[in-house]
N, C-alpha and C. Protein backbone atom coordinates (compact mmCIF):
# COMPACT_ATOMS: atom_id res chain seq x y z
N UNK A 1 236.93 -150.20 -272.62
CA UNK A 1 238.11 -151.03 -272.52
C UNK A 1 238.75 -150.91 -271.14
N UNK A 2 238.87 -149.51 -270.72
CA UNK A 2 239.16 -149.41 -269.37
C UNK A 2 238.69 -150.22 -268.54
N UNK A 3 237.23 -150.37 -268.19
CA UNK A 3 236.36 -151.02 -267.25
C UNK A 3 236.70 -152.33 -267.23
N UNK A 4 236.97 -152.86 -268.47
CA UNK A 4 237.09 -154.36 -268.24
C UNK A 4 238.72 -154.84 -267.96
N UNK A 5 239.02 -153.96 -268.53
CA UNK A 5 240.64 -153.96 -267.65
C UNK A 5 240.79 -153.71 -266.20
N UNK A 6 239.61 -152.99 -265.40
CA UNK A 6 240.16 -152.70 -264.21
C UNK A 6 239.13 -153.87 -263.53
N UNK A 7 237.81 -154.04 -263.91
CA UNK A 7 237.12 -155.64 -263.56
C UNK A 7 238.21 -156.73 -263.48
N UNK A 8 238.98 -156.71 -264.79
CA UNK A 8 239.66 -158.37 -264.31
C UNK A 8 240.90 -158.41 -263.88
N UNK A 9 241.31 -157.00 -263.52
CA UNK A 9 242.15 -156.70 -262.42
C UNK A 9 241.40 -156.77 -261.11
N UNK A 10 240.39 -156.49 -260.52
CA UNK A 10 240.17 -156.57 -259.09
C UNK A 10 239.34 -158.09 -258.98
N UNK A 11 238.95 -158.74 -260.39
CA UNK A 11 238.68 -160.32 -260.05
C UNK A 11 239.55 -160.45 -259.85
N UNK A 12 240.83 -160.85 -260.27
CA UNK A 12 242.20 -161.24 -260.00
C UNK A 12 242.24 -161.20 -258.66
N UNK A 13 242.44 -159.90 -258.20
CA UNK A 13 242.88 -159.50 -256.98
C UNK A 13 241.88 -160.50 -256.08
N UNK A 14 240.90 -160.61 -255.99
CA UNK A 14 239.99 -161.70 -255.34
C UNK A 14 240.09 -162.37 -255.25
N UNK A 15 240.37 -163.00 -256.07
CA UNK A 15 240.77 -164.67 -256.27
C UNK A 15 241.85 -164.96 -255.11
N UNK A 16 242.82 -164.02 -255.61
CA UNK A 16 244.61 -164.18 -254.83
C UNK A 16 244.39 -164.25 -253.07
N UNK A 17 243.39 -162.84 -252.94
CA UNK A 17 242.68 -162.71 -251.45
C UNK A 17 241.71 -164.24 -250.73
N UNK A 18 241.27 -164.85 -251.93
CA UNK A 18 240.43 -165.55 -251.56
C UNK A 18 241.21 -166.54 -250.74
N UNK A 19 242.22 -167.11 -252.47
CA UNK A 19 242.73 -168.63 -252.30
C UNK A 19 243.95 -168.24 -250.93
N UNK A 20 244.26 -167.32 -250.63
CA UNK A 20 245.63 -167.06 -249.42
C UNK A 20 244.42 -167.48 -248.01
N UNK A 21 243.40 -166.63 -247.85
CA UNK A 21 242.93 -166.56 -246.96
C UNK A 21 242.02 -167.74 -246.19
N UNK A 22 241.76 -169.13 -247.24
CA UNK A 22 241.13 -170.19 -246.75
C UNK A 22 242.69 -171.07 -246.63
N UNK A 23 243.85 -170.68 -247.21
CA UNK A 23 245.17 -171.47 -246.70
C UNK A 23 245.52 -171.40 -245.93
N UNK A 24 245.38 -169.89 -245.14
CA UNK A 24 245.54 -169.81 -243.68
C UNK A 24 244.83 -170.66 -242.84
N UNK A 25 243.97 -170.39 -243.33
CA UNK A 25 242.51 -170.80 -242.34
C UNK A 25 242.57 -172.56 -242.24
N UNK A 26 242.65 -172.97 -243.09
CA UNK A 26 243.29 -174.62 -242.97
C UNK A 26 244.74 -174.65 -242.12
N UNK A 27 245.43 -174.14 -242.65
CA UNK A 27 246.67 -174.12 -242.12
C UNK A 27 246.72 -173.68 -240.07
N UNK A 28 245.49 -172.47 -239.61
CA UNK A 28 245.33 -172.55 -238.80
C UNK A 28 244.99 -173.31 -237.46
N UNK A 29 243.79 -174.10 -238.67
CA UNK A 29 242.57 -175.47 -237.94
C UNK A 29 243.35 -176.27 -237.83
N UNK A 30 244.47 -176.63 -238.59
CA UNK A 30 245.09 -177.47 -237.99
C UNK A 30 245.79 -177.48 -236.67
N UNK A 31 246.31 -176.60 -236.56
CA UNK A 31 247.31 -176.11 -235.41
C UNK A 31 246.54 -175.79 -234.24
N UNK A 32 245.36 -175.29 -234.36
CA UNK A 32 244.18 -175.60 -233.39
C UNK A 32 243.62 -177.05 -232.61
N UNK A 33 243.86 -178.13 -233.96
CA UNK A 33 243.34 -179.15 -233.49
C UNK A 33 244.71 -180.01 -232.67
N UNK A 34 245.59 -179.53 -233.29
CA UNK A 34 247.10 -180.60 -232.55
C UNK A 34 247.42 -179.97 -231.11
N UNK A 35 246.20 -178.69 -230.72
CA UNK A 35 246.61 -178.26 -229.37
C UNK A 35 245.87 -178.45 -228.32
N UNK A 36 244.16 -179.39 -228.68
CA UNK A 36 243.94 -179.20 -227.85
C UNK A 36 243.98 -180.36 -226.97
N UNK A 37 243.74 -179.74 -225.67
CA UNK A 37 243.97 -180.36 -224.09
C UNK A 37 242.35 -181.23 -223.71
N UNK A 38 242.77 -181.64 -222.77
CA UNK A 38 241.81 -182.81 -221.97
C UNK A 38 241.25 -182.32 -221.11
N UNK A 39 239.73 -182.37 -221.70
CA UNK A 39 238.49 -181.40 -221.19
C UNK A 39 238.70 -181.68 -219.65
N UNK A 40 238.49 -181.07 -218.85
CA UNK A 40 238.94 -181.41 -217.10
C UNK A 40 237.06 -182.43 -216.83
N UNK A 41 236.83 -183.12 -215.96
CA UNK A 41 236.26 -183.39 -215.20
C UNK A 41 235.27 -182.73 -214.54
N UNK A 42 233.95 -182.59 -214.33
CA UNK A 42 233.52 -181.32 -213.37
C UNK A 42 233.01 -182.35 -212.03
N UNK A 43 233.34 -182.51 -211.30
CA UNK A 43 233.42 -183.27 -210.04
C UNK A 43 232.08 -182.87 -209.52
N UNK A 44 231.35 -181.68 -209.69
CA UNK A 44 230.59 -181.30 -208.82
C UNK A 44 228.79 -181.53 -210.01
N UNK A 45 229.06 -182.39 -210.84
CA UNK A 45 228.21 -182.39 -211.78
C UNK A 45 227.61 -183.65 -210.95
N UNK A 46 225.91 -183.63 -211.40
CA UNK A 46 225.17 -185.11 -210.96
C UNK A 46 225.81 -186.62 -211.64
N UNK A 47 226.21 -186.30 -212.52
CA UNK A 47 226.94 -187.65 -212.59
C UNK A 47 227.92 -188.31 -211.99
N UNK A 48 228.94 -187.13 -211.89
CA UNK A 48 229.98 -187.49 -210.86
C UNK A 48 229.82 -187.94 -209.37
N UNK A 49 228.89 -187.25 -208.68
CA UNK A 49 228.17 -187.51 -207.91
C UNK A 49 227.58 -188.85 -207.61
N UNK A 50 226.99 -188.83 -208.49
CA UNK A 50 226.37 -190.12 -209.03
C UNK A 50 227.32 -191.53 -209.34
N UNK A 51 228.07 -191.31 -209.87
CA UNK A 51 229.35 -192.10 -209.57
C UNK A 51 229.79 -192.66 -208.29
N UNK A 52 229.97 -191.37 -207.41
CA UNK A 52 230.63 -191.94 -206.44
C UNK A 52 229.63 -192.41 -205.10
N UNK A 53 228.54 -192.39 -205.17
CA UNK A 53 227.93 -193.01 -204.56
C UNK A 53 227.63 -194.43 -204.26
N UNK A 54 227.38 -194.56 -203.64
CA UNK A 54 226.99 -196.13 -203.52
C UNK A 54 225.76 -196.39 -203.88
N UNK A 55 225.46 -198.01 -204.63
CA UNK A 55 224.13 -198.23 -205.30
C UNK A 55 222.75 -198.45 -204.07
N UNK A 56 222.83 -198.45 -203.08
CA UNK A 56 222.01 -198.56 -201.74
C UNK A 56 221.08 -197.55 -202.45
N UNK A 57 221.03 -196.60 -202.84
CA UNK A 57 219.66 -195.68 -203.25
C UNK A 57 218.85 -196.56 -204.11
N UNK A 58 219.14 -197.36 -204.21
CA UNK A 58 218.34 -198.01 -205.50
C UNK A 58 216.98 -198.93 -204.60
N UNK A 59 217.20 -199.01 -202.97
CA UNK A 59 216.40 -199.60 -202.59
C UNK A 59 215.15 -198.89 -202.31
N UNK A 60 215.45 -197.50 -202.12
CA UNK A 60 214.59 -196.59 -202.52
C UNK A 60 213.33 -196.69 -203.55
N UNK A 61 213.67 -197.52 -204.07
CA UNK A 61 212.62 -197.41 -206.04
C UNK A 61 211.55 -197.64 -205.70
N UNK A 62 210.81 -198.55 -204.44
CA UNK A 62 209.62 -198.68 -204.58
C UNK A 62 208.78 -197.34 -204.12
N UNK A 63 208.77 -196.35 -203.27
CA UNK A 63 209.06 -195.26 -203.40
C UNK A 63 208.28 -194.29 -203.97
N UNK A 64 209.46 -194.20 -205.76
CA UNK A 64 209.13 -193.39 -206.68
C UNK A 64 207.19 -193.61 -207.14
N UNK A 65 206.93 -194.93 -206.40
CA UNK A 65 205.48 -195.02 -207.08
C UNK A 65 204.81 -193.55 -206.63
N UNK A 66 205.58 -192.52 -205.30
CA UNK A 66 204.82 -191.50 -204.98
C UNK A 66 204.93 -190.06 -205.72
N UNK A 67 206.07 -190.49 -206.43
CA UNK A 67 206.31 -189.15 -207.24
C UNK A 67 205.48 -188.70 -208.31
N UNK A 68 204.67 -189.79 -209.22
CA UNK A 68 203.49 -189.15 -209.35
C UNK A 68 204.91 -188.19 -211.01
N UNK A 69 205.81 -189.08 -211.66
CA UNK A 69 206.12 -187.83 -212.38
C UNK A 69 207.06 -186.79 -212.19
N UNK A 70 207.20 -186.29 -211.05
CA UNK A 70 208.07 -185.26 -210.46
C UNK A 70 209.87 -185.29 -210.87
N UNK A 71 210.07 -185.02 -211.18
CA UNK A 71 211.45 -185.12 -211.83
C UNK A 71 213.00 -184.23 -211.01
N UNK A 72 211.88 -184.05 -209.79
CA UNK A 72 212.92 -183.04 -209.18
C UNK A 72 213.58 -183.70 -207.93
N UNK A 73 214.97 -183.62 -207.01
CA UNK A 73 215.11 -184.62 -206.20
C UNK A 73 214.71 -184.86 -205.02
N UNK A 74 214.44 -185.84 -204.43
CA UNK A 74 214.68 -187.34 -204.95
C UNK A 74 214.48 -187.90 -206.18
N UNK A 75 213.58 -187.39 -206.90
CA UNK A 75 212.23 -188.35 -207.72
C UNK A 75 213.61 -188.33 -209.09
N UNK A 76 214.02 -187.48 -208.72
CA UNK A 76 215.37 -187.25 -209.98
C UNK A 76 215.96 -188.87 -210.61
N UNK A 77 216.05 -189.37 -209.42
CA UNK A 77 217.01 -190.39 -209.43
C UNK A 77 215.89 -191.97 -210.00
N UNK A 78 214.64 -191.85 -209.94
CA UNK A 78 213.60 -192.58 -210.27
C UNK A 78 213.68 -193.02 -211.56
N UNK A 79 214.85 -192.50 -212.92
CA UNK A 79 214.59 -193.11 -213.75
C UNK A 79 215.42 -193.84 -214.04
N UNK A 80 216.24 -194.19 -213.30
CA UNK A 80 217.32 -195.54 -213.35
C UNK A 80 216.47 -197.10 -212.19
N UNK A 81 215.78 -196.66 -211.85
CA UNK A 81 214.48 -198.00 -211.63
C UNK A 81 213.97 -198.54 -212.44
N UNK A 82 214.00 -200.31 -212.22
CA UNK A 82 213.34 -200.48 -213.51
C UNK A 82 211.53 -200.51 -212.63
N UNK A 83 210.77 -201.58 -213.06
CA UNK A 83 209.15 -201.26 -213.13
C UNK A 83 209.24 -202.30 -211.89
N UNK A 84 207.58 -202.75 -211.27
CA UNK A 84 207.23 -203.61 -210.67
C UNK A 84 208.27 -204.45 -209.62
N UNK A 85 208.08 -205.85 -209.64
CA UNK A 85 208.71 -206.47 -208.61
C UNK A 85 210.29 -205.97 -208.73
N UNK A 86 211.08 -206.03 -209.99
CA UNK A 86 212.18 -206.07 -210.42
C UNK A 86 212.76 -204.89 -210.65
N UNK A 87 212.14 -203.47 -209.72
CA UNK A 87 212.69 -202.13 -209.44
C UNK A 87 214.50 -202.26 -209.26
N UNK A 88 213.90 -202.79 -207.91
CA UNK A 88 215.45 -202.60 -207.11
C UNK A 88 216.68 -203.29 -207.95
N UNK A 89 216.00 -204.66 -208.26
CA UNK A 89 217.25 -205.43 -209.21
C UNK A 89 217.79 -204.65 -209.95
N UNK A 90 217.07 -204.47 -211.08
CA UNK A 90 217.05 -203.69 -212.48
C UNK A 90 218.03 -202.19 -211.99
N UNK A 91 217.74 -201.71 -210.66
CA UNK A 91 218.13 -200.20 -210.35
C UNK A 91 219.60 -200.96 -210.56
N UNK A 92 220.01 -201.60 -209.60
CA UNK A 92 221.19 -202.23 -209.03
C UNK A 92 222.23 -202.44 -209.79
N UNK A 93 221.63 -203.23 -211.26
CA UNK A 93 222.36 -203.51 -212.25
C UNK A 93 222.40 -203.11 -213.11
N UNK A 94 221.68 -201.82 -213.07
CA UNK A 94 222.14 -200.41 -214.06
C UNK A 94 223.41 -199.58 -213.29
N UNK A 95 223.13 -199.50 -212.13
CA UNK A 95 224.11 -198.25 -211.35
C UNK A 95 225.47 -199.19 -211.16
N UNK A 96 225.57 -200.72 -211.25
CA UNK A 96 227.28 -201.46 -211.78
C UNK A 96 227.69 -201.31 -212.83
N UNK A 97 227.21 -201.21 -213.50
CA UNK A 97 227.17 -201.24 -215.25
C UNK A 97 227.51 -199.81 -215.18
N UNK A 98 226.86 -198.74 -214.67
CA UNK A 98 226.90 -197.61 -214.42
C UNK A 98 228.48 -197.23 -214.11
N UNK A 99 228.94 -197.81 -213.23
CA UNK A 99 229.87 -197.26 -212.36
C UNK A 99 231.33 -197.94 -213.34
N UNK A 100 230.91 -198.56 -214.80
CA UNK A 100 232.21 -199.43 -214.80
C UNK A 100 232.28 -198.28 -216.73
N UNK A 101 231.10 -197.64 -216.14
CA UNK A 101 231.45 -196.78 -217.61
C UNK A 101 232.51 -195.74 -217.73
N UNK A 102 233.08 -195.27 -219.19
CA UNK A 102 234.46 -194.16 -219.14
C UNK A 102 234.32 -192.94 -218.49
N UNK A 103 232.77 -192.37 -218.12
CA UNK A 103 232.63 -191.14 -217.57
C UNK A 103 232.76 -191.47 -216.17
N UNK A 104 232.19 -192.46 -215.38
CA UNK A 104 232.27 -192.62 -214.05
C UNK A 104 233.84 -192.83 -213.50
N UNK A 105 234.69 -193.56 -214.41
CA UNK A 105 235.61 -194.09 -214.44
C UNK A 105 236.55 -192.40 -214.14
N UNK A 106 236.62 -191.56 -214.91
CA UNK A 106 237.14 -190.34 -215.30
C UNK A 106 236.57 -189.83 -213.91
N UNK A 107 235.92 -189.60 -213.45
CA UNK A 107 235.00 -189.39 -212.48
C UNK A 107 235.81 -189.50 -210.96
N UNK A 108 236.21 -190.98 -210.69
CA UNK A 108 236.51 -191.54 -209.59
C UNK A 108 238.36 -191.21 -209.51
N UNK A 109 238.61 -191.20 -210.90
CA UNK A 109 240.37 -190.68 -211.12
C UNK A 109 240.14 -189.56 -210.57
N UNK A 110 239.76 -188.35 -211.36
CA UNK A 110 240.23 -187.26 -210.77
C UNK A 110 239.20 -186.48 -209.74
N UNK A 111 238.40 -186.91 -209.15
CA UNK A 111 237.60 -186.09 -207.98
C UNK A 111 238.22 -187.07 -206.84
């Protein structure tokens, strides 16, 4: 009789530990989420970079036919070319399109 008296005394006690300790924990996440701040910019990242450049590299594309694959720079920049005659175009009017997106945009504000 003892045993099961002191079992559904320390279930009890569990329960009470349980249900307090995920109320915090909600109650916390919230107050976590209403604080946070606006991830900064990293200016010195290839995109940003990339941003603020001018699209003139794009005349470059015929070029990449020597990279052969290579993914390292220059050849980095080879996969915003499109194929054949219509390299340079295709580069051109990816890197406007490019430049009018929210990251480039964020980009040109604060660097």
């Amino acid at each position: 009789m003892k045993i099961t008296a002191a079992l559904a005394f320390f279930t009890f006690l569990a329960l009470i530990s349980f249900s307090q300790a995920s109320s915090y924990s909600l109650s916390q996440d919230k107050d976590v989420l209403l604080s946070r701040q606006v991830r900064a910019v990293d200016c010195n990242s290839k995109d940003c970079r990339d941003c603020k450049a001018p699209c003139n590299g794009c005349d470059m594309c015929p070029l990449c036919a020597f990279c052969f694959g290579n993914t390292n720079p220059p050849c980095d920049n080879c996969k915003h070319c499109g194929s054949g005659a219509n390299a340079v175009s295709d580069c051109k009017k990816k890197c406007n399109r490019g430049k009018n997106s929210p990251k480039c945009k964020e980009c040109r504000k604060n660097c």
